[in-house]
Structures are given as structure tokens and as C-alpha cells.
PDB file of N, CA and C in Angstrom:
ATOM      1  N   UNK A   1    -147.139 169.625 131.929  1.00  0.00           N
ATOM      2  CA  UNK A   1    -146.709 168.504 132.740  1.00  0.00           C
ATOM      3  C   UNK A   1    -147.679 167.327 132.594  1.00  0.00           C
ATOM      4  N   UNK A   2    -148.983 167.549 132.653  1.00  0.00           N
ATOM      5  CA  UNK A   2    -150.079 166.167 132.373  1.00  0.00           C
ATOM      6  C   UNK A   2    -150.019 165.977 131.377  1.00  0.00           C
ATOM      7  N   UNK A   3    -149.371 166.802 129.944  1.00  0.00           N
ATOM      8  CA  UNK A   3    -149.765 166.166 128.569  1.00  0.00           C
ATOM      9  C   UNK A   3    -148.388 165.207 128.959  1.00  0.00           C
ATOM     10  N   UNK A   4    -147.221 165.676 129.373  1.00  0.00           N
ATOM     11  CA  UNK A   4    -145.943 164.656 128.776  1.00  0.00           C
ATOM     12  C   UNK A   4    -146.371 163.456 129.723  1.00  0.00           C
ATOM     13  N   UNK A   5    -146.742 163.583 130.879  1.00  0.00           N
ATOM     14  CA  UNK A   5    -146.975 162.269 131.496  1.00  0.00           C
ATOM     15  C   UNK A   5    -148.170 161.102 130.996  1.00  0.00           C
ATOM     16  N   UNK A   6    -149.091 162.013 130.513  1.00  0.00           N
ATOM     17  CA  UNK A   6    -149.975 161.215 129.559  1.00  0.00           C
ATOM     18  C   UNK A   6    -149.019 160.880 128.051  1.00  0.00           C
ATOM     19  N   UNK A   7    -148.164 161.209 127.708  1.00  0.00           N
ATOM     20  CA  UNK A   7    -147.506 160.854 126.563  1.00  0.00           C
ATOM     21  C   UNK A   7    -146.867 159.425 127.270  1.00  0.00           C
ATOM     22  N   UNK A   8    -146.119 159.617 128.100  1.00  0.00           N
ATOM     23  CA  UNK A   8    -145.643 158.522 129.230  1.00  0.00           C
ATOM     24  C   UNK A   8    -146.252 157.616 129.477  1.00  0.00           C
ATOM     25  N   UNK A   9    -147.234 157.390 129.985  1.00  0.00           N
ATOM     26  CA  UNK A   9    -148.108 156.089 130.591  1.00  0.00           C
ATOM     27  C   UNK A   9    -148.729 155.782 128.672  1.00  0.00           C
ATOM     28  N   UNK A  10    -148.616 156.478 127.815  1.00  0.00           N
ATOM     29  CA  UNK A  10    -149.320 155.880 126.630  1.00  0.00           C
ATOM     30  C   UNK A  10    -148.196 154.851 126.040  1.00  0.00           C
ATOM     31  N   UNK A  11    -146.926 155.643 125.896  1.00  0.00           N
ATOM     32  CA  UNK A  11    -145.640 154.566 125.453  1.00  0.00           C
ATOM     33  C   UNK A  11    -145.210 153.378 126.339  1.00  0.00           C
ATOM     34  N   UNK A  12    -145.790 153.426 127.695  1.00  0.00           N
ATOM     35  CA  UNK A  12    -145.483 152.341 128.396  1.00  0.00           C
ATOM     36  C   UNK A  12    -146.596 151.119 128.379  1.00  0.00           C
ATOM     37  N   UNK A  13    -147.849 151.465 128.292  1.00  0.00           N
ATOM     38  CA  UNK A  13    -148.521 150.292 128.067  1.00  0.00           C
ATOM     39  C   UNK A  13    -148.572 150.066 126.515  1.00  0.00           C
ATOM     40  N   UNK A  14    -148.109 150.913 125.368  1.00  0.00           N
ATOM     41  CA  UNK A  14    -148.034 150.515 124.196  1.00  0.00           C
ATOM     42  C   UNK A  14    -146.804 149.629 123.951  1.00  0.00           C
ATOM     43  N   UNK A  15    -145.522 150.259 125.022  1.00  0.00           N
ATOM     44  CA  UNK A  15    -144.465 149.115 125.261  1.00  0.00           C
ATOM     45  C   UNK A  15    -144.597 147.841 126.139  1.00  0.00           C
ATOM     46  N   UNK A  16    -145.240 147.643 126.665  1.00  0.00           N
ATOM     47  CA  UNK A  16    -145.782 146.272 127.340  1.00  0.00           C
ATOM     48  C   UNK A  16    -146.225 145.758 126.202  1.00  0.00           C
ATOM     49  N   UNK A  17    -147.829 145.973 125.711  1.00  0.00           N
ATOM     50  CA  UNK A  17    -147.913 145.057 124.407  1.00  0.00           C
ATOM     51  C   UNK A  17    -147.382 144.741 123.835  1.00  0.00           C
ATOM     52  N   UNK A  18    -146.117 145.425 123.326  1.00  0.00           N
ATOM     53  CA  UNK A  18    -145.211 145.037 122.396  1.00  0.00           C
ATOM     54  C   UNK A  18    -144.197 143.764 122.840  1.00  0.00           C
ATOM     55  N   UNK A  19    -143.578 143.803 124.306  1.00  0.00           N
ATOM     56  CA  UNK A  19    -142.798 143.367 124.255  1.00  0.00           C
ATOM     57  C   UNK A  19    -143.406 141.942 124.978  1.00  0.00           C
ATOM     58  N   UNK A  20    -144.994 141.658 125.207  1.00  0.00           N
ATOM     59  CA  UNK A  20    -145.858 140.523 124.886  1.00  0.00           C
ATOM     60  C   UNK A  20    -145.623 140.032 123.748  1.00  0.00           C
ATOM     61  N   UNK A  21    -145.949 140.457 122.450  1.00  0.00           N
ATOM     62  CA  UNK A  21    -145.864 139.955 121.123  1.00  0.00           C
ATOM     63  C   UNK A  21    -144.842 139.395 120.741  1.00  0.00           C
ATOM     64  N   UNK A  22    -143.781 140.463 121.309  1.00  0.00           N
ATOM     65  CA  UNK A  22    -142.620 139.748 121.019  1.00  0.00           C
ATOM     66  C   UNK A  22    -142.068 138.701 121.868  1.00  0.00           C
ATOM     67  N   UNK A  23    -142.604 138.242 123.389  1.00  0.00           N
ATOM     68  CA  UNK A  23    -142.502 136.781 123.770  1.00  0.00           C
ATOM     69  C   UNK A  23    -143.372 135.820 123.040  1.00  0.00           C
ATOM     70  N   UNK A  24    -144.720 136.605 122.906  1.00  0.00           N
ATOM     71  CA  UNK A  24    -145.407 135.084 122.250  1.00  0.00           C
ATOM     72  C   UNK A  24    -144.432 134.797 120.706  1.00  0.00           C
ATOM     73  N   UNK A  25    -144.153 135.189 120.165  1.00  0.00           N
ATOM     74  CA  UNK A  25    -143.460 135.603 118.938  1.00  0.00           C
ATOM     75  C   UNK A  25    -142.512 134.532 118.883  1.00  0.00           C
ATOM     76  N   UNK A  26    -141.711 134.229 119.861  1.00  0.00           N
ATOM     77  CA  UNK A  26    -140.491 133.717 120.484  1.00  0.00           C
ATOM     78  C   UNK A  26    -141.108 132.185 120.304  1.00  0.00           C
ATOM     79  N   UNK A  27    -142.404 131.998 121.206  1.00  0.00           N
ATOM     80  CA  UNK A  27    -142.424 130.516 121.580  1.00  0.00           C
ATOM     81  C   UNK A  27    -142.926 130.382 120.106  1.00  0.00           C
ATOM     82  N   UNK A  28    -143.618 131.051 119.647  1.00  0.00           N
ATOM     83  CA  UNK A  28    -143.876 130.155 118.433  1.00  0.00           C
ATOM     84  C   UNK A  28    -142.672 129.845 117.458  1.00  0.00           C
ATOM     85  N   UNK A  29    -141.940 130.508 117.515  1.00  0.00           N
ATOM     86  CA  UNK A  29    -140.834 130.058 116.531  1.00  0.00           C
ATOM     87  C   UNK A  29    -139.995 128.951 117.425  1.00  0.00           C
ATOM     88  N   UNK A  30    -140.149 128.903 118.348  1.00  0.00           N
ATOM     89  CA  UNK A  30    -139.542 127.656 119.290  1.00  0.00           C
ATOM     90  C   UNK A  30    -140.616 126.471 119.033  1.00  0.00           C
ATOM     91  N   UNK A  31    -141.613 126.777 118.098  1.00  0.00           N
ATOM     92  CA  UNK A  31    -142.477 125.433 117.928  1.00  0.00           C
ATOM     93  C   UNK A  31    -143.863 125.439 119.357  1.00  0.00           C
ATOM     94  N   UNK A  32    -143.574 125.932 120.075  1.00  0.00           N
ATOM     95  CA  UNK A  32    -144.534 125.610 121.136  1.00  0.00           C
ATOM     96  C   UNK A  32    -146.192 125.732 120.825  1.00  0.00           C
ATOM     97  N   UNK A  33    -146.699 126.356 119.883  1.00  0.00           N
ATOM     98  CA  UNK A  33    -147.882 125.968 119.606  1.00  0.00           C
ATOM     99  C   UNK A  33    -147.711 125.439 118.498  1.00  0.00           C
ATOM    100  N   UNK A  34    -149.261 124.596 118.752  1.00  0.00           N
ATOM    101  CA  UNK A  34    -149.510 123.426 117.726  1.00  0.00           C
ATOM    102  C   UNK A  34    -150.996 123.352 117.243  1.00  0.00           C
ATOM    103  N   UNK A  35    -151.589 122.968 116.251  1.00  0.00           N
ATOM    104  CA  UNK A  35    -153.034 122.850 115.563  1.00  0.00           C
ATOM    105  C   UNK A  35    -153.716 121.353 116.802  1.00  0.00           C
ATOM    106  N   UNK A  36    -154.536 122.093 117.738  1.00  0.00           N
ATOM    107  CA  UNK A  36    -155.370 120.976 118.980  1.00  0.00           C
ATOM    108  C   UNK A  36    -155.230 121.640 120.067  1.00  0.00           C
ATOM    109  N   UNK A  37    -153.962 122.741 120.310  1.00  0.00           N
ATOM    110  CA  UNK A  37    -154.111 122.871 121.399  1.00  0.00           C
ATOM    111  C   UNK A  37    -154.887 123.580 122.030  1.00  0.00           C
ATOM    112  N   UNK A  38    -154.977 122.917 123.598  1.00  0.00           N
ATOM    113  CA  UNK A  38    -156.243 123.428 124.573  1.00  0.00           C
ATOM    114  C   UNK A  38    -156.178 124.867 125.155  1.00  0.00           C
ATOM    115  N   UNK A  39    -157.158 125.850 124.820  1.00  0.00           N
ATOM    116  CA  UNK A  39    -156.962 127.126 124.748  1.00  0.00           C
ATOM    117  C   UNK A  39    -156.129 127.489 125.962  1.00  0.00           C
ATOM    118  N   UNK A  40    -156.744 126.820 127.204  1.00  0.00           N
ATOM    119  CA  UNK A  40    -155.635 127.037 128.415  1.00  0.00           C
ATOM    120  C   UNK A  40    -154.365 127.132 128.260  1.00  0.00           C
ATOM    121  N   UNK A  41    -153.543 126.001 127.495  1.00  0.00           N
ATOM    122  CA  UNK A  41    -152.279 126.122 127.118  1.00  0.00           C
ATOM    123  C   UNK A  41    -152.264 127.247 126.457  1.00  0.00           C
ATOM    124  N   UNK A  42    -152.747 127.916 125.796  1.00  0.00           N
ATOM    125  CA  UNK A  42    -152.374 129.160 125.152  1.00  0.00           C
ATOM    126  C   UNK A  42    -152.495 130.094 125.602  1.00  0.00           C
ATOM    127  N   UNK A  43    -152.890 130.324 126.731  1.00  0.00           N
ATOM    128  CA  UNK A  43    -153.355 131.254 128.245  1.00  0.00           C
ATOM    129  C   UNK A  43    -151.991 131.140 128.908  1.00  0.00           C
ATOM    130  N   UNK A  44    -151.852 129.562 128.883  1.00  0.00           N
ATOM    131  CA  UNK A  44    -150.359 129.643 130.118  1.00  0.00           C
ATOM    132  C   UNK A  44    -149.169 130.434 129.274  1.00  0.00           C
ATOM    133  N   UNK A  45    -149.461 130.292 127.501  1.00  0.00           N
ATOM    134  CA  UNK A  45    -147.713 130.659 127.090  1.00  0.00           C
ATOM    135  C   UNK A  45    -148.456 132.572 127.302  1.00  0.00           C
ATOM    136  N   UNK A  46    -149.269 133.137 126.755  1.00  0.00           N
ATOM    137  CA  UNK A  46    -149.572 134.177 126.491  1.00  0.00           C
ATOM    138  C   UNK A  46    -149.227 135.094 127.694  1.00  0.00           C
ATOM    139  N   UNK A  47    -149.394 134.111 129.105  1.00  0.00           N
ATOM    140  CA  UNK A  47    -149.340 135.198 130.581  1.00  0.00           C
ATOM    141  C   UNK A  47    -151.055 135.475 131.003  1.00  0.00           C
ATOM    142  N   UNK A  48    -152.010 135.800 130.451  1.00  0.00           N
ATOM    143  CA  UNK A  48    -152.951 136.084 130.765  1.00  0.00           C
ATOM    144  C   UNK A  48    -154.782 136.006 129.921  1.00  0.00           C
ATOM    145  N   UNK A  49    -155.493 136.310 130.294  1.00  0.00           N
ATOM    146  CA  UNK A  49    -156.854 135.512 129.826  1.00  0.00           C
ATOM    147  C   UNK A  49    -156.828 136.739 128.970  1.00  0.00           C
ATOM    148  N   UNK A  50    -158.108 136.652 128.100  1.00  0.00           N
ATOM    149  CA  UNK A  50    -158.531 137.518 126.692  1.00  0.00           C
ATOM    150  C   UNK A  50    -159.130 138.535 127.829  1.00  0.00           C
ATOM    151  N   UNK A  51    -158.918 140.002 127.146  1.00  0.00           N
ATOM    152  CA  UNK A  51    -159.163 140.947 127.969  1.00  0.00           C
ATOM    153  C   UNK A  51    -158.204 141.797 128.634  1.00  0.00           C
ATOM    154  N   UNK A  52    -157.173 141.554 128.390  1.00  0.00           N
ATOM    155  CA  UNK A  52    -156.457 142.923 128.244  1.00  0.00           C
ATOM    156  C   UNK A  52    -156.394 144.151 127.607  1.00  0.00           C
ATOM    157  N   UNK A  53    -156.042 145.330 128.204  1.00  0.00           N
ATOM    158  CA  UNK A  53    -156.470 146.234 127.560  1.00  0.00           C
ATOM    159  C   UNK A  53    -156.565 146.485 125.970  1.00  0.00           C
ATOM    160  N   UNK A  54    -154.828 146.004 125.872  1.00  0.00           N
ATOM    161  CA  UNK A  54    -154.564 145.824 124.148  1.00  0.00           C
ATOM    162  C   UNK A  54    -155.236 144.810 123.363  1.00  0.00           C
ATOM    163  N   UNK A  55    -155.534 143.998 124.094  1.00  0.00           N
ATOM    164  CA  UNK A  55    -156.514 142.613 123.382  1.00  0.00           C
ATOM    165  C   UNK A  55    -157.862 142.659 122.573  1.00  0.00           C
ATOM    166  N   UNK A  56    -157.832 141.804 121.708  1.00  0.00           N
ATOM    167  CA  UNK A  56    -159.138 141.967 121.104  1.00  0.00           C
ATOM    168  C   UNK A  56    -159.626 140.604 121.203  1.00  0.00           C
ATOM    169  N   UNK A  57    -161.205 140.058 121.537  1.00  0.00           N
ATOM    170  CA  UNK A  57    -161.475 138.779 121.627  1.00  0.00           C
ATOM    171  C   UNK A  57    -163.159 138.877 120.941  1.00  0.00           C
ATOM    172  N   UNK A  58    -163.228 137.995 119.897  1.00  0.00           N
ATOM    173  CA  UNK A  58    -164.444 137.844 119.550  1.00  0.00           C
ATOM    174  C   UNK A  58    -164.794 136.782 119.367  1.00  0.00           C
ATOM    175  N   UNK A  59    -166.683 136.175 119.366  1.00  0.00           N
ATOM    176  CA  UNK A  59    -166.586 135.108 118.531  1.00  0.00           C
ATOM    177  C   UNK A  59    -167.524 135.171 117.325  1.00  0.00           C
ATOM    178  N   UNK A  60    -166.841 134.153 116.451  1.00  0.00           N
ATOM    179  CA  UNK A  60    -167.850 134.410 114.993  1.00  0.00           C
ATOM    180  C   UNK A  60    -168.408 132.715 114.600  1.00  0.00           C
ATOM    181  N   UNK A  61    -168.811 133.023 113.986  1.00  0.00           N
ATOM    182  CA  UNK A  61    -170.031 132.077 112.889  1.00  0.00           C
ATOM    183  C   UNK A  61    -169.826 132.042 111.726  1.00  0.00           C
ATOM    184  N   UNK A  62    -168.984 131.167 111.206  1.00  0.00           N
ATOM    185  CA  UNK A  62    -168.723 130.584 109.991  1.00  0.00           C
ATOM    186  C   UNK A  62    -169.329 129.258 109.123  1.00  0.00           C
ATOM    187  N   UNK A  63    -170.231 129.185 108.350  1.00  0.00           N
ATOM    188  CA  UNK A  63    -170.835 128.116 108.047  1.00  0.00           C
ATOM    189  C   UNK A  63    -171.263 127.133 109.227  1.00  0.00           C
ATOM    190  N   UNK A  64    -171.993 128.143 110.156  1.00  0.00           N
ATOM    191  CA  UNK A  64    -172.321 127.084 111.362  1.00  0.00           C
ATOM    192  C   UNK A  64    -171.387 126.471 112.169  1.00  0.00           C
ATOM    193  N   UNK A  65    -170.085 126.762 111.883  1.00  0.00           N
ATOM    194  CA  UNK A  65    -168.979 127.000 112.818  1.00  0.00           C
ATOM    195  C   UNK A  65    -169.361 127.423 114.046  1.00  0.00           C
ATOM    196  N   UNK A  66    -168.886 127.631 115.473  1.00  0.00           N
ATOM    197  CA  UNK A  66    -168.751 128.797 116.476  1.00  0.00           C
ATOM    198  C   UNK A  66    -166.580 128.487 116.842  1.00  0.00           C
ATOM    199  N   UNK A  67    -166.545 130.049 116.491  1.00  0.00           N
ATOM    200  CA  UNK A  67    -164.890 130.337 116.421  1.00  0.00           C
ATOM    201  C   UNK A  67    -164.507 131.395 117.639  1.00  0.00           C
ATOM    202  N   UNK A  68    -163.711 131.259 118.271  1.00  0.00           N
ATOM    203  CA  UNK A  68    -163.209 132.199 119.204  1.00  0.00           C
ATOM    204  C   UNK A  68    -161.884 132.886 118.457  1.00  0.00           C
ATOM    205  N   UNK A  69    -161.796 134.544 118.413  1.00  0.00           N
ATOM    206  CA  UNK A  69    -160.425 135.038 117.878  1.00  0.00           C
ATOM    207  C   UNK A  69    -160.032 135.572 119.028  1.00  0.00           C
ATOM    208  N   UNK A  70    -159.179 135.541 119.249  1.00  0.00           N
ATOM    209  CA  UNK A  70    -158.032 136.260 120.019  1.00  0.00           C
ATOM    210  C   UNK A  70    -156.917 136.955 119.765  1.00  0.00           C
ATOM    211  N   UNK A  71    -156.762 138.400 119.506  1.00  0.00           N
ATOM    212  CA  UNK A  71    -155.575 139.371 119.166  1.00  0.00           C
ATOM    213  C   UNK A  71    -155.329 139.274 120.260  1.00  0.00           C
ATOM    214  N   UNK A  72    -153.740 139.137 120.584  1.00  0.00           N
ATOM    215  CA  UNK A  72    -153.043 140.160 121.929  1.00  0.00           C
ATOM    216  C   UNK A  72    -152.432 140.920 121.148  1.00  0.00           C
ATOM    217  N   UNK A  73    -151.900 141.981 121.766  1.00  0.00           N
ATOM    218  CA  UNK A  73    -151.050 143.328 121.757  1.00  0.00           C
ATOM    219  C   UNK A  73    -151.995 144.053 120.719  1.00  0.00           C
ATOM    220  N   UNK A  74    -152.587 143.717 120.624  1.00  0.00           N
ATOM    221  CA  UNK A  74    -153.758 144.636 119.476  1.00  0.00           C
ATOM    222  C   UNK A  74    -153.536 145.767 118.826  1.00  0.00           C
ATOM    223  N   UNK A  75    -154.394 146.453 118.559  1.00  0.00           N
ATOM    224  CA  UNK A  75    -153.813 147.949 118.203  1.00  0.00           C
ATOM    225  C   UNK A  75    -152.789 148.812 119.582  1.00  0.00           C
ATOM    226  N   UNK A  76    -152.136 149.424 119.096  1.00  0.00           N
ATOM    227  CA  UNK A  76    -151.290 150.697 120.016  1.00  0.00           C
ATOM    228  C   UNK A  76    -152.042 151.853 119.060  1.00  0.00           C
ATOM    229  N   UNK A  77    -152.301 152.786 120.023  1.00  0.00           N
ATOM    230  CA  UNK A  77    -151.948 154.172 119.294  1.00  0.00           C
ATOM    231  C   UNK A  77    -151.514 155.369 120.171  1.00  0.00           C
ATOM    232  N   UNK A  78    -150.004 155.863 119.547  1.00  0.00           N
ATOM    233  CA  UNK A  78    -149.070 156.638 120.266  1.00  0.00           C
ATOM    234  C   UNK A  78    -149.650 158.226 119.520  1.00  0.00           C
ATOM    235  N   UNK A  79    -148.041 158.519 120.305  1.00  0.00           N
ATOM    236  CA  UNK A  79    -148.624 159.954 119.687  1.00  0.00           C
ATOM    237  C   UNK A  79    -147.301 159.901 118.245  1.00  0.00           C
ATOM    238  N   UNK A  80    -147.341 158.729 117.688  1.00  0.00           N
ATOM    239  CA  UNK A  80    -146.284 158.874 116.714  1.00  0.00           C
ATOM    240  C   UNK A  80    -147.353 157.826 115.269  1.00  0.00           C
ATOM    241  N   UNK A  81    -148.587 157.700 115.448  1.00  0.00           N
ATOM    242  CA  UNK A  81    -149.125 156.697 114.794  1.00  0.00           C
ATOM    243  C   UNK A  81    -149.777 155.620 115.471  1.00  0.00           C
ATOM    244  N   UNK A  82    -150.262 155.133 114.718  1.00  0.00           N
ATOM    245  CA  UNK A  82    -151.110 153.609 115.122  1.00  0.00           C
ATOM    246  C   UNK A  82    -150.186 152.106 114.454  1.00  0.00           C
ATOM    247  N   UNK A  83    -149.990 151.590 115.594  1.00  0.00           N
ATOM    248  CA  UNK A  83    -149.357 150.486 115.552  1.00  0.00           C
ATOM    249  C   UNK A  83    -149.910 149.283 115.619  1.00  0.00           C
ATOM    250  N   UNK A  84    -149.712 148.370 114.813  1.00  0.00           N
ATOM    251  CA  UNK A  84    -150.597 146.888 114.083  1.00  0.00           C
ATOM    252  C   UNK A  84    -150.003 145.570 114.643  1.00  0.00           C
ATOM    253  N   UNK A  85    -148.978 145.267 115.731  1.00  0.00           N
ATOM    254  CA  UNK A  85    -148.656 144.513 115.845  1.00  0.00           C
ATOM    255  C   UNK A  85    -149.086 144.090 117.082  1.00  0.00           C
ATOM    256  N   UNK A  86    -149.779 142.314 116.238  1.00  0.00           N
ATOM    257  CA  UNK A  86    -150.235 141.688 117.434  1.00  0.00           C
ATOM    258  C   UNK A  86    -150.205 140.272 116.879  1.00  0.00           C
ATOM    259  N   UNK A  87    -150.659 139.163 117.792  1.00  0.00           N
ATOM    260  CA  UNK A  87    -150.412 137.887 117.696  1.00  0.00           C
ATOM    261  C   UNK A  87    -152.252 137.410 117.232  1.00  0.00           C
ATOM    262  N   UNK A  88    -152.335 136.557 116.305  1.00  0.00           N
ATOM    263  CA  UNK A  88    -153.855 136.738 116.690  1.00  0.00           C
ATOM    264  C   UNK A  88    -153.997 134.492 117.134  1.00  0.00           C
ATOM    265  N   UNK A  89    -155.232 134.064 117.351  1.00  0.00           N
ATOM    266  CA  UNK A  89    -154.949 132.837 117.844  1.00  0.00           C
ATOM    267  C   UNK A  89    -156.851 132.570 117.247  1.00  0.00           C
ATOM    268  N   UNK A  90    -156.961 131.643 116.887  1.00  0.00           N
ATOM    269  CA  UNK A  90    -158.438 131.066 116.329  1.00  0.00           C
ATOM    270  C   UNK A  90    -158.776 129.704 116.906  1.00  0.00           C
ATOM    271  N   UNK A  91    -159.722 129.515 117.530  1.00  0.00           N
ATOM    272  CA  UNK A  91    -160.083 128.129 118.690  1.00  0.00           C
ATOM    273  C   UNK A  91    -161.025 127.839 117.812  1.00  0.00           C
ATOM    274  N   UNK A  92    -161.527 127.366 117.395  1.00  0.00           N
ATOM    275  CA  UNK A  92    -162.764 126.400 117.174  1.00  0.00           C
ATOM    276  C   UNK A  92    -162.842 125.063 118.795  1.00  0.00           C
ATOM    277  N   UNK A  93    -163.982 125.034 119.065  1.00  0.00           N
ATOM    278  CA  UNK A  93    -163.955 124.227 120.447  1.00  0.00           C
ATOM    279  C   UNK A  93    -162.777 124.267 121.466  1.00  0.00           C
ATOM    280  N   UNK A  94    -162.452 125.503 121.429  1.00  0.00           N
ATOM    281  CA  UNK A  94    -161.416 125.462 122.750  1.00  0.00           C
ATOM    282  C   UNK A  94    -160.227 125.361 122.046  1.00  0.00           C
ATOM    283  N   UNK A  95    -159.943 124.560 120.770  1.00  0.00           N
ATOM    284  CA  UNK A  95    -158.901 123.916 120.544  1.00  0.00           C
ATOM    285  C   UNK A  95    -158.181 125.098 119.615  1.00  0.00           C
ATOM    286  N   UNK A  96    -156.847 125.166 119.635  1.00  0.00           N
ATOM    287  CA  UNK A  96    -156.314 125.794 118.446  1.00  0.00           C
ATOM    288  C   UNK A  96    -156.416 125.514 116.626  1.00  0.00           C
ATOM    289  N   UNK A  97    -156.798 126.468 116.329  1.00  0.00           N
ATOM    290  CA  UNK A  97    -157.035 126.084 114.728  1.00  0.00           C
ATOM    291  C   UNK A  97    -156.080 126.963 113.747  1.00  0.00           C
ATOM    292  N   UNK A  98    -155.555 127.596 114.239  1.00  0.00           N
ATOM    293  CA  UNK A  98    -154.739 128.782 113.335  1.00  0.00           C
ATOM    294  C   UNK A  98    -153.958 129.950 114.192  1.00  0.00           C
ATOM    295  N   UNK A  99    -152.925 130.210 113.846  1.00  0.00           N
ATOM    296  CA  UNK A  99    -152.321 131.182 114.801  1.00  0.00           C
ATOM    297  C   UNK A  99    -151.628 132.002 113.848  1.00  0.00           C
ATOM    298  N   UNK A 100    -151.488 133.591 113.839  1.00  0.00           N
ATOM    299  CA  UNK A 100    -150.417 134.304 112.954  1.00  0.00           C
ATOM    300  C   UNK A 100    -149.824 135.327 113.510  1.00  0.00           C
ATOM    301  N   UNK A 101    -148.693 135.596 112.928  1.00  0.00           N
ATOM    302  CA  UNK A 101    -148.347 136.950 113.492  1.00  0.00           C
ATOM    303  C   UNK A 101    -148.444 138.401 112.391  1.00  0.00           C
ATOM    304  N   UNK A 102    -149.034 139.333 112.857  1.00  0.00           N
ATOM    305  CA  UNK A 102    -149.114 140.279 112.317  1.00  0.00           C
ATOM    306  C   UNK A 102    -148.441 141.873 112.821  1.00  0.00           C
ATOM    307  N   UNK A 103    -147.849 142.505 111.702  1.00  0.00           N
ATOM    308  CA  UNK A 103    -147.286 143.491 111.701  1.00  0.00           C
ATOM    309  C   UNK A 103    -147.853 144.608 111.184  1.00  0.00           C
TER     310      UNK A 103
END
């Protein structure tokens, strides 16, 4: 009984991430992000700040750059495999510099 319910709560927050990706997914093909925008705006379309469970947020150093990355829906891993789909988002100063979707 605790393994299937732990099978349960694993497909449901692996199905939340997913069906995040697939809203952010949405606005971007509706155009809604753009190369400037203010990371907040990308907070308001996303639903929530870096730090969700599925999320990945780092920052790096590129030729004296400072870059913020942001995965949502990050890795999943079920009991059927590890799943790759997530949105990722790159700020240089707050601002948007690159956005992709990955599968």
C-alpha cells in the first residue's frame, strides 16, 4: 500500500511539472516572451519564483558575464524512466537573453 501511494504522489508532482511546461510552452508560442524582458515578467507568466521542487536555478560566469539559468519542470523521475522536459530561461541583468524548450 505505501509503495503504490508513493508511486502516486511521484506521477502527480511529475504531472504538475509537466503540465507547467506545457503552459509556459503555450505563451511562448503566443509570442509572449521577448529578448529584455524583466525577469519578474517571467515570474508572472511561469506562476512562481525559481525554486520549485522540479526547478533548477543557477548562476554562471561567462567571459566576465554574471548569467542567471532557470529550468522549470526540470528533471521528472518516475518509476517508468527519467523525463527531460523543461523550459529553460537565461537573464543576464535581470533581463531575458535566451529562452528554449527542451524535450
Amino acid at each position: 500500500m505505501k509503495k503504490l501511494l508513493l508511486v502516486l504522489v511521484v506521477l502527480l508532482i511529475s504531472g504538475c511539472a509537466m503540465v507547467q511546461a506545457d503552459r509556459i510552452k503555450t505563451a511562448d508560442e503566443q509570442g509572449k516572451f521577448y529578448a529584455g524582458m524583466p525577469f519578474n515578467e517571467v515570474v508572472n507568466i511561469v506562476g512562481h519564483q525559481p525554486g520549485a521542487a522540479a526547478d533548477i536555478y543557477k548562476v554562471t560566469n561567462e567571459n566576465g558575464a554574471v548569467y542567471k539559468e532557470w529550468q522549470v519542470g526540470g528533471k521528472s523521475y518516475t518509476g517508468f524512466g527519467e523525463l527531460y522536459r523543461y523550459y529553460e530561461f537565461k537573464f543576464k541583468d535581470d533581463k531575458l537573453v535566451s529562452w528554449s524548450w527542451h524535450k
